[in-house]
Protein backbone atom coordinates (compact mmCIF):
# COMPACT_ATOMS: atom_id res chain seq x y z
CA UNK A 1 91.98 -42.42 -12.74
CA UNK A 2 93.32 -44.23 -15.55
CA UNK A 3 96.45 -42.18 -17.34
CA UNK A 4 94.73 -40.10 -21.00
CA UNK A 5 90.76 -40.16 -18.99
CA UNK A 6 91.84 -36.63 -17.53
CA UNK A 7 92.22 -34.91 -20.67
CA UNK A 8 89.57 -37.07 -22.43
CA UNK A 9 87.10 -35.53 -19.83
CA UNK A 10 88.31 -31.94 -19.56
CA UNK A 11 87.61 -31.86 -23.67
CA UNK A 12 84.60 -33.09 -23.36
CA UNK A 13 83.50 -30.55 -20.61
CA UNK A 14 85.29 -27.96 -22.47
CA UNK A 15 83.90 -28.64 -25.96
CA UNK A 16 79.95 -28.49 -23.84
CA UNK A 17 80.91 -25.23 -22.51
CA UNK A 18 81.97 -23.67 -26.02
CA UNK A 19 78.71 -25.25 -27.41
CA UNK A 20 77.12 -23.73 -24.89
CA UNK A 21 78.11 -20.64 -25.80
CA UNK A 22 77.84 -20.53 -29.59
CA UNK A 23 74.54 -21.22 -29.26
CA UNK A 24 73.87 -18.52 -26.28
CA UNK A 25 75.55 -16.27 -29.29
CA UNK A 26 73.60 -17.41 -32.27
CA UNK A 27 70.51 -16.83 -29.64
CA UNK A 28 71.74 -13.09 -28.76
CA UNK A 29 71.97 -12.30 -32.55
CA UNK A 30 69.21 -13.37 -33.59
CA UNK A 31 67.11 -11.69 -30.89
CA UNK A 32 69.02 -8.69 -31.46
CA UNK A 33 68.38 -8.69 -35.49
CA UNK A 34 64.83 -9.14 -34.42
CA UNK A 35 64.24 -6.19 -32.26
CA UNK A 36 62.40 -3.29 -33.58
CA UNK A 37 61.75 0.32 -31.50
CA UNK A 38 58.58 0.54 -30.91
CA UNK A 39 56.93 3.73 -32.41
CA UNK A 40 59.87 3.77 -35.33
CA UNK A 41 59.17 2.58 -38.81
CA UNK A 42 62.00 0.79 -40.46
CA UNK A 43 63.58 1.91 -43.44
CA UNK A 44 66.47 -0.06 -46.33
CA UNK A 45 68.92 2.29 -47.56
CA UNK A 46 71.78 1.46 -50.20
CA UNK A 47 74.56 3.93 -50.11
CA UNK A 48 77.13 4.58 -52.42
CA UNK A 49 79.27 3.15 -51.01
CA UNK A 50 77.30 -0.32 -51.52
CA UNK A 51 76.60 -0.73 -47.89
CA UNK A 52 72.28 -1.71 -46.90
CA UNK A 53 72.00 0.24 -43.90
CA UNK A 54 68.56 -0.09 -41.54
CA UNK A 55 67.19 3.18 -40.18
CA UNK A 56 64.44 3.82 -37.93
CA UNK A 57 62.31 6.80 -38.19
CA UNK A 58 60.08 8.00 -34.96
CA UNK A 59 58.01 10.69 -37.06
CA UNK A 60 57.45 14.37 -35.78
CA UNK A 61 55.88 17.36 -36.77
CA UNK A 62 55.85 18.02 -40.44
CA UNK A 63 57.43 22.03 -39.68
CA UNK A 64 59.56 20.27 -37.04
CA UNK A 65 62.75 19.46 -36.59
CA UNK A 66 64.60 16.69 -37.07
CA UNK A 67 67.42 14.62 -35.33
CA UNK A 68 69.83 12.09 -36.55
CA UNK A 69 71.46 10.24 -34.04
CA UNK A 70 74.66 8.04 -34.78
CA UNK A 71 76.25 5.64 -32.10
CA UNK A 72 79.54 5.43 -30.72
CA UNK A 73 82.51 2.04 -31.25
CA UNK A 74 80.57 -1.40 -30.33
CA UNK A 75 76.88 0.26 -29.89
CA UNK A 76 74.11 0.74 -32.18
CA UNK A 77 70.98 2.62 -32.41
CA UNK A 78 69.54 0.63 -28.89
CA UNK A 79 71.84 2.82 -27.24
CA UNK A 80 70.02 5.92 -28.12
CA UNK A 81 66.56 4.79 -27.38
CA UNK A 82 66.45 5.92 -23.57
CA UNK A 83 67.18 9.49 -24.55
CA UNK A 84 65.04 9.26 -27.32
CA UNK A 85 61.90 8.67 -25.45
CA UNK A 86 62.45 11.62 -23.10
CA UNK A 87 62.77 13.97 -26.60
CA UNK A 88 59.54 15.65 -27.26
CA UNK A 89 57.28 14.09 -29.82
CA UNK A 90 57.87 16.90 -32.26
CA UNK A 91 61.12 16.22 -32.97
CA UNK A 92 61.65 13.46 -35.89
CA UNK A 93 64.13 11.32 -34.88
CA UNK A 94 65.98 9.29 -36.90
CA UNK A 95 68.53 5.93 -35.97
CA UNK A 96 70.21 3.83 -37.69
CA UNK A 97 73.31 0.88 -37.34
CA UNK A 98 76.59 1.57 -39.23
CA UNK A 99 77.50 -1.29 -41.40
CA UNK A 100 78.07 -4.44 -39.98
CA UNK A 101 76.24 -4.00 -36.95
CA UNK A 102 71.93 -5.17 -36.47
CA UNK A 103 70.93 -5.95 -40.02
CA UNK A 104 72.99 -3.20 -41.35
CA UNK A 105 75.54 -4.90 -44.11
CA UNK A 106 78.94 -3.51 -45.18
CA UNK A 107 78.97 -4.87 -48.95
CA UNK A 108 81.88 -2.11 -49.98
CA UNK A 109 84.53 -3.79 -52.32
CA UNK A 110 87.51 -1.65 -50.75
CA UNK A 111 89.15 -2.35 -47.48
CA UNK A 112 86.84 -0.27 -44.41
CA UNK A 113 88.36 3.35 -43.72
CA UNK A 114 86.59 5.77 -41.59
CA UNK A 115 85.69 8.04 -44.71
CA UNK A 116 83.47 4.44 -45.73
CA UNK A 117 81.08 5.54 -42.25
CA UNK A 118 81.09 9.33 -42.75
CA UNK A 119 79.97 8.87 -46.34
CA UNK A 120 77.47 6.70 -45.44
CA UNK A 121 76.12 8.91 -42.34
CA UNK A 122 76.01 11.49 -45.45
CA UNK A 123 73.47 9.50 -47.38
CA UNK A 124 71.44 8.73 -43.87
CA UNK A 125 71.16 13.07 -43.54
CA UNK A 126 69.91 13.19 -46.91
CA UNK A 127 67.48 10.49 -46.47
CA UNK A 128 66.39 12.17 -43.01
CA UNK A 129 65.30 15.15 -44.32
CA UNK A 130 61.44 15.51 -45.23
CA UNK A 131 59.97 18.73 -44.36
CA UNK A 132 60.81 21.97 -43.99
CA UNK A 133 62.11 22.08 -40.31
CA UNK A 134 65.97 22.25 -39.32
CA UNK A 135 67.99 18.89 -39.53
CA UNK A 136 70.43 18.71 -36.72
CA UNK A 137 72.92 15.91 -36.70
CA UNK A 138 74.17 14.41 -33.35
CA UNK A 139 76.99 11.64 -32.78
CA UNK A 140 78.14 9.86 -29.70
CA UNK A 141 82.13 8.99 -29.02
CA UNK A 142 83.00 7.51 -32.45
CA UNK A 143 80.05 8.65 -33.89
CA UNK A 144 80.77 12.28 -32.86
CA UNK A 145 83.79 12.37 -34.87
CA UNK A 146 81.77 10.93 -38.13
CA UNK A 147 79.21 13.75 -38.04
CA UNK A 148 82.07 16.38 -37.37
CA UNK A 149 83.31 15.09 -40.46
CA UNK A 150 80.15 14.91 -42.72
CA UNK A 151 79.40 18.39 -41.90
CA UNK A 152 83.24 19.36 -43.13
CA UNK A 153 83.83 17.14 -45.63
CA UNK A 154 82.98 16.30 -49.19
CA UNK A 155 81.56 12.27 -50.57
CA UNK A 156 84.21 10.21 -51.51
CA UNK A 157 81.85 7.41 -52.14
CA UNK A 158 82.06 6.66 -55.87
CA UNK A 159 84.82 9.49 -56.56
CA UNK A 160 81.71 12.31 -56.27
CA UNK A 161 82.93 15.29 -54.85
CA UNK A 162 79.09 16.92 -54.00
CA UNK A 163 79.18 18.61 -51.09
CA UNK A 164 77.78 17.44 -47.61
CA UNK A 165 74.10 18.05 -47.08
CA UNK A 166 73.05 20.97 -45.37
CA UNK A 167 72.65 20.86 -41.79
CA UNK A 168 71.39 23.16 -38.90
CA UNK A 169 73.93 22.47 -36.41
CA UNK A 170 76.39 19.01 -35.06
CA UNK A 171 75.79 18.06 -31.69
CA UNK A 172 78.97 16.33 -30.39
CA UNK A 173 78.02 14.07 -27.57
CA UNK A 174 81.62 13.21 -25.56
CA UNK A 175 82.79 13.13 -29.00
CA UNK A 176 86.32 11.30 -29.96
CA UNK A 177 89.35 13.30 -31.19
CA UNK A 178 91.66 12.72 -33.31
CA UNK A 179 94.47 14.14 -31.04
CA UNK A 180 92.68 12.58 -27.66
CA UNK A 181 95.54 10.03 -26.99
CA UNK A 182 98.60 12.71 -27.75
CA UNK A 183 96.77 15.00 -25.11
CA UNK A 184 95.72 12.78 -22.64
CA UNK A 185 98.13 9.88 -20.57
CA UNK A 186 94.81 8.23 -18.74
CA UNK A 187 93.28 8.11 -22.22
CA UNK A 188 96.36 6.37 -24.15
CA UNK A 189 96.53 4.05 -21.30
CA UNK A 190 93.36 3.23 -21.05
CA UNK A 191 93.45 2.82 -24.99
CA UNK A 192 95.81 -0.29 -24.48
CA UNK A 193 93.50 -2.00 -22.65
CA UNK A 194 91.23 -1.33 -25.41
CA UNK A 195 92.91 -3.08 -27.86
CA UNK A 196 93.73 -5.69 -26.51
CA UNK A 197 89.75 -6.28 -25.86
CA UNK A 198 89.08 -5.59 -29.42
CA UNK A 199 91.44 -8.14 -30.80
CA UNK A 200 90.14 -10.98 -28.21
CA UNK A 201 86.74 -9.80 -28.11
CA UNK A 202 85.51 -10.96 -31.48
CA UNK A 203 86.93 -14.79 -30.58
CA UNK A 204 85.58 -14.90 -27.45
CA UNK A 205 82.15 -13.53 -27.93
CA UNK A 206 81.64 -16.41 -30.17
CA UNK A 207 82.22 -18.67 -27.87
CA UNK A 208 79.77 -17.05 -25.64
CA UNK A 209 82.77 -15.47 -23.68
CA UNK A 210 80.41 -12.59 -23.39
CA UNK A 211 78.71 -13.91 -20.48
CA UNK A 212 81.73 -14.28 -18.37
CA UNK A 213 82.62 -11.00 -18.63
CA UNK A 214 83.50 -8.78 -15.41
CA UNK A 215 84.02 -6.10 -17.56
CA UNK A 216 80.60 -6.04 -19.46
CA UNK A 217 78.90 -6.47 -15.92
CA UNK A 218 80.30 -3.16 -14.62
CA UNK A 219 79.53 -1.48 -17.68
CA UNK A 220 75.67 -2.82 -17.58
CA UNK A 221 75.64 -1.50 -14.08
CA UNK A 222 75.02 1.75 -15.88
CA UNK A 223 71.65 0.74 -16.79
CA UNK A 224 69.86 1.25 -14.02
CA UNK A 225 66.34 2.24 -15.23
CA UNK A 226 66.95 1.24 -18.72
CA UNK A 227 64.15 -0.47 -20.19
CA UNK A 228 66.42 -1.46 -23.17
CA UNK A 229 69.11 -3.29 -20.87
CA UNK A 230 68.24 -6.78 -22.56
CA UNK A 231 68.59 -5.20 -25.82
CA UNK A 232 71.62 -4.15 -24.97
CA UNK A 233 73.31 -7.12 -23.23
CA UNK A 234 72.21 -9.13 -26.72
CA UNK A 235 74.19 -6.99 -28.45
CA UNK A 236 77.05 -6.80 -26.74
CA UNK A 237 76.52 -10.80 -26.75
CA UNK A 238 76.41 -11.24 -30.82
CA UNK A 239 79.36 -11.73 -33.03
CA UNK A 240 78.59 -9.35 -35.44
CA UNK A 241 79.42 -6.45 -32.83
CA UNK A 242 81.95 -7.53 -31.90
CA UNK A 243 83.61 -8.32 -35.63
CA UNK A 244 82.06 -4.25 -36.68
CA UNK A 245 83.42 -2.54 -33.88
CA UNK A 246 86.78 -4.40 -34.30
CA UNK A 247 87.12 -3.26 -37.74
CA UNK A 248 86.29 0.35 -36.66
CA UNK A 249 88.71 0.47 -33.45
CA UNK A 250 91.71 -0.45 -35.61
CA UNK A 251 91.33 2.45 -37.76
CA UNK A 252 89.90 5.31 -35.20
CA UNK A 253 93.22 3.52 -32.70
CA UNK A 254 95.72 4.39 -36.05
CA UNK A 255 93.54 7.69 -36.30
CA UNK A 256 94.31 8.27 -32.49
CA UNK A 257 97.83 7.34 -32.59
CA UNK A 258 99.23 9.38 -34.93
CA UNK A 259 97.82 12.24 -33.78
CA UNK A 260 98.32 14.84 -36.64
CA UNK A 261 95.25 14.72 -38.35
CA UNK A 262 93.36 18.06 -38.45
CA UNK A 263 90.34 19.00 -38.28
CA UNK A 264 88.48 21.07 -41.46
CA UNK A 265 85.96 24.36 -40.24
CA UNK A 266 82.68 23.48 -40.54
CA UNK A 267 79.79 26.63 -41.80
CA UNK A 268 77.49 25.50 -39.33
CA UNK A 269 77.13 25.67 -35.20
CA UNK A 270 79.07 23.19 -33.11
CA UNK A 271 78.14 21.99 -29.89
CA UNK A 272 79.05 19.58 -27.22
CA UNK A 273 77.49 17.72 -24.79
CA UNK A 274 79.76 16.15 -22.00
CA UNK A 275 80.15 13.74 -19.26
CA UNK A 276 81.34 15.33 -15.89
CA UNK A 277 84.00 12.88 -15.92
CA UNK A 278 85.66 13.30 -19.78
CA UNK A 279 85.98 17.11 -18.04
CA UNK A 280 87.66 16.14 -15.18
CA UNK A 281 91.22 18.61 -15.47
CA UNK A 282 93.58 15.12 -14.82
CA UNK A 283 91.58 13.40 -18.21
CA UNK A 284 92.97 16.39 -20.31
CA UNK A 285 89.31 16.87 -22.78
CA UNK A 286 88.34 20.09 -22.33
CA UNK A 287 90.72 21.76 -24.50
CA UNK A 288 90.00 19.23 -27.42
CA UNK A 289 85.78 19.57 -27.05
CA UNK A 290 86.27 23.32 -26.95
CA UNK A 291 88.40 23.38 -30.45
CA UNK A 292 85.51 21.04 -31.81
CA UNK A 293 83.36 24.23 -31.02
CA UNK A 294 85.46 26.70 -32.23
CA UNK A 295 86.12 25.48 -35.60
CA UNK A 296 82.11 25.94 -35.81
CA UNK A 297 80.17 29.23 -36.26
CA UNK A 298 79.33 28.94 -33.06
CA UNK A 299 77.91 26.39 -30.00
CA UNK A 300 79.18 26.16 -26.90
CA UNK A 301 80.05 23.13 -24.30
CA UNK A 302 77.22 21.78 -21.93
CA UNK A 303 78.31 19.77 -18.82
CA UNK A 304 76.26 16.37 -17.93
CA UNK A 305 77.34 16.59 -14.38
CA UNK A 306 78.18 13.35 -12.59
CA UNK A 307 78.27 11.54 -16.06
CA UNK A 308 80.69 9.34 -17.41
CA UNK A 309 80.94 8.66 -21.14
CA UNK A 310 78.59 5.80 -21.75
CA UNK A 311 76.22 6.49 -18.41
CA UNK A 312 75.20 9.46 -20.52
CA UNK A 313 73.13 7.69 -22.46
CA UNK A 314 72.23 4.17 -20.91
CA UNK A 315 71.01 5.63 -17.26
CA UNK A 316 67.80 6.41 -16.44
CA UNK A 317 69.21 8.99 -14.06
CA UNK A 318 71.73 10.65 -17.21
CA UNK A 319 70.08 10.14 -19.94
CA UNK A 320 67.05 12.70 -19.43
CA UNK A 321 69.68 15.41 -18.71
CA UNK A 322 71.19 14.43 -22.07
CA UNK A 323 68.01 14.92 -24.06
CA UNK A 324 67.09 18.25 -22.20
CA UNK A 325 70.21 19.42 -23.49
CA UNK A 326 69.90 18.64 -27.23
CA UNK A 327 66.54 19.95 -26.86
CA UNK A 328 67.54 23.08 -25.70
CA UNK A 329 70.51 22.72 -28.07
CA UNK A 330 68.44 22.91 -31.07
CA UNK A 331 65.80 25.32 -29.82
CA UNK A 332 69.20 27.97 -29.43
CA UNK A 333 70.60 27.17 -32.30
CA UNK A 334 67.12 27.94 -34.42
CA UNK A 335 66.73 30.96 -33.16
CA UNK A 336 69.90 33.16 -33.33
CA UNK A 337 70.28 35.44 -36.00
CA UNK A 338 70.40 33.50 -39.30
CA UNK A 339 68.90 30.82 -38.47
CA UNK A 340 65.71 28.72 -38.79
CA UNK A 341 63.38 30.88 -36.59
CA UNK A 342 62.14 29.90 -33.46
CA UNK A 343 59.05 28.08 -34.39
CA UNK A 344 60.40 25.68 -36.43
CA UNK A 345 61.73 24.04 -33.53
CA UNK A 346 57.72 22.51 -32.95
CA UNK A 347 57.32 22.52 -29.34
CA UNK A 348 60.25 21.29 -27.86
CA UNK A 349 60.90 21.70 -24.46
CA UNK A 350 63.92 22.05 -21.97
CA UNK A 351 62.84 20.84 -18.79
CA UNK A 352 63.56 17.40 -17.59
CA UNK A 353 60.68 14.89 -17.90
């Protein structure tokens, strides 16, 4: 082979394979944009904080309650659909995609903070609410954290200081904390990793790097009996994911890393749902979930046995056990003394379907 044909050839092949995957990206994105839960109707709403979010509304009862789900770092609302369809009809539920991810647009003039996704979650809660029923709020990983915080904090979306709307009780499920890496060696390690993901992960995914993932494989393994696995897998595929839940990591990782940041009482009950293997005694969790509950008026912690963190809520084996125990969750928490009174729970049940 002639000397400079080599390198002519491997550029060739190379530039084929990166056109390749742009366009398997550009496909993944816009099948993902396209995708609408069936049985939800689709709502616009612009926030104070200038962002368009899209929120899907499965409708209830009218005297029901109602449940507002927000997703964890790199998911969206997909990732709650398999536990949504094994919570009962009654219930209103209510997703939605943070800005930046699905059709959901971050138009806020300021650099993104953390505060930018709690305030918005705030405006989501208000929206939610329709009837008379309870409104519960639950959060997954990240997402846990931002609905900890709208119940204990006040807007700062357009310098208001109103108060956070009134909820019936947070549901935390394997929630993040704030002091999670200062507690925990596996987690800090395993939080290096992490980063270093994030900061490639936006490049490559563009140029379809997605699909040669080992990594994403083993995670989709978890999605055994999910009918939403192709949803998924688009997702994970399409650049905007990755470029959202990069700008989230690097301010939840500062969050993490410095450790100090406390958290504010919240008037309301405080649960927590967790995976069997965040409460493993070498991971160092359990004392973090249980302050989560404490700084409530009450709640408790509720073991997913055999669970890890995202399994939870993508397996068809995990993900019933998880909506039995928000169920049940909300059906406590309605009636103890104070609260809503036990019919205006609808008819939700406990058992496993």
């Amino acid at each position: 082979m002639r000397n400079g044909s080599f390198p002519r050839l491997a550029a060739v092949a190379m530039g084929a394979a990166v056109g390749v995957g742009v366009t398997h990206q550009m496909y993944a994105s816009l099948r993902s944009l396209a995708f609408t839960p069936a049985g939800f109707e689709e709502h616009r709403l612009v926030c104070g904080t200038g962002n368009i979010l899209t929120c899907y509304k499965r409708v209830g009862l009218p005297d029901g309650p109602t449940l507002v789900l927000d997703a964890g770092l790199m998911s969206t609302s997909v990732s709650w659909l398999l536990v949504v369809d094994r919570l009962d009809p009654a219930i209103t539920v209510v997703v939605y995609d943070r800005a930046g991810y699905r059709k959901s647009q971050r138009r806020a003039y300021e650099p993104y903070c953390l505060a930018e996704s709690v305030d918005d979650l705030r405006e989501v809660v208000t929206h939610a609410r329709a009837g008379a029923g309870p409104v519960f709020l639950a959060g997954h990983s990240l997402g846990g954290y931002f609905s900890y915080q709208v119940a204990g904090t006040s807007s700062r979306s357009g310098g208001s200081e109103a108060p956070a709307p009134a909820v019936d009780g947070i549901i935390l499920v394997d929630p993040m904390h704030p002091r999670e890496l200062m507690k925990s060696p596996r987690q800090r390690e395993g939080s290096r990793s992490t980063h270093m993901t994030m900061k490639l992960g936006s490049v490559t995914a563009y140029l379809g790097g997605s699909l040669l993932s080992e990594e994403a494989d083993l995670v989709f393994k978890l999605c055994v009996g999910n009918p939403y696995e192709k949803q998924l897998r688009r997702e994970m595929a399409a650049g905007r994911t990755w470029r959202a839940g990069k700008r989230e990591w690097e301010q939840s990782y500062a969050l993490m890393l410095d450790g100090g940041r406390s958290l504010n009482r919240v008037p309301v009950p405080v649960s927590v749902i967790a995976a069997g293997e965040t409460l493993r005694p070498e991971v160092g969790q359990r004392p973090l979930l249980d302050e989560y509950v404490t700084l409530g008026t009450g709640g408790g912690v509720t073991e997913i046995e055999g669970a890890s963190h995202q399994s939870m809520l993508w397996s068809g084996e995990y993900a019933p056990r998880t909506a039995e125990a928000l169920e049940r969750i909300m059906n406590d928490s309605v009636k103890q003394p104070g609260g809503t009174g036990p019919d205006r729970a609808g008819t939700a049940k406990s058992e496993t379907r």
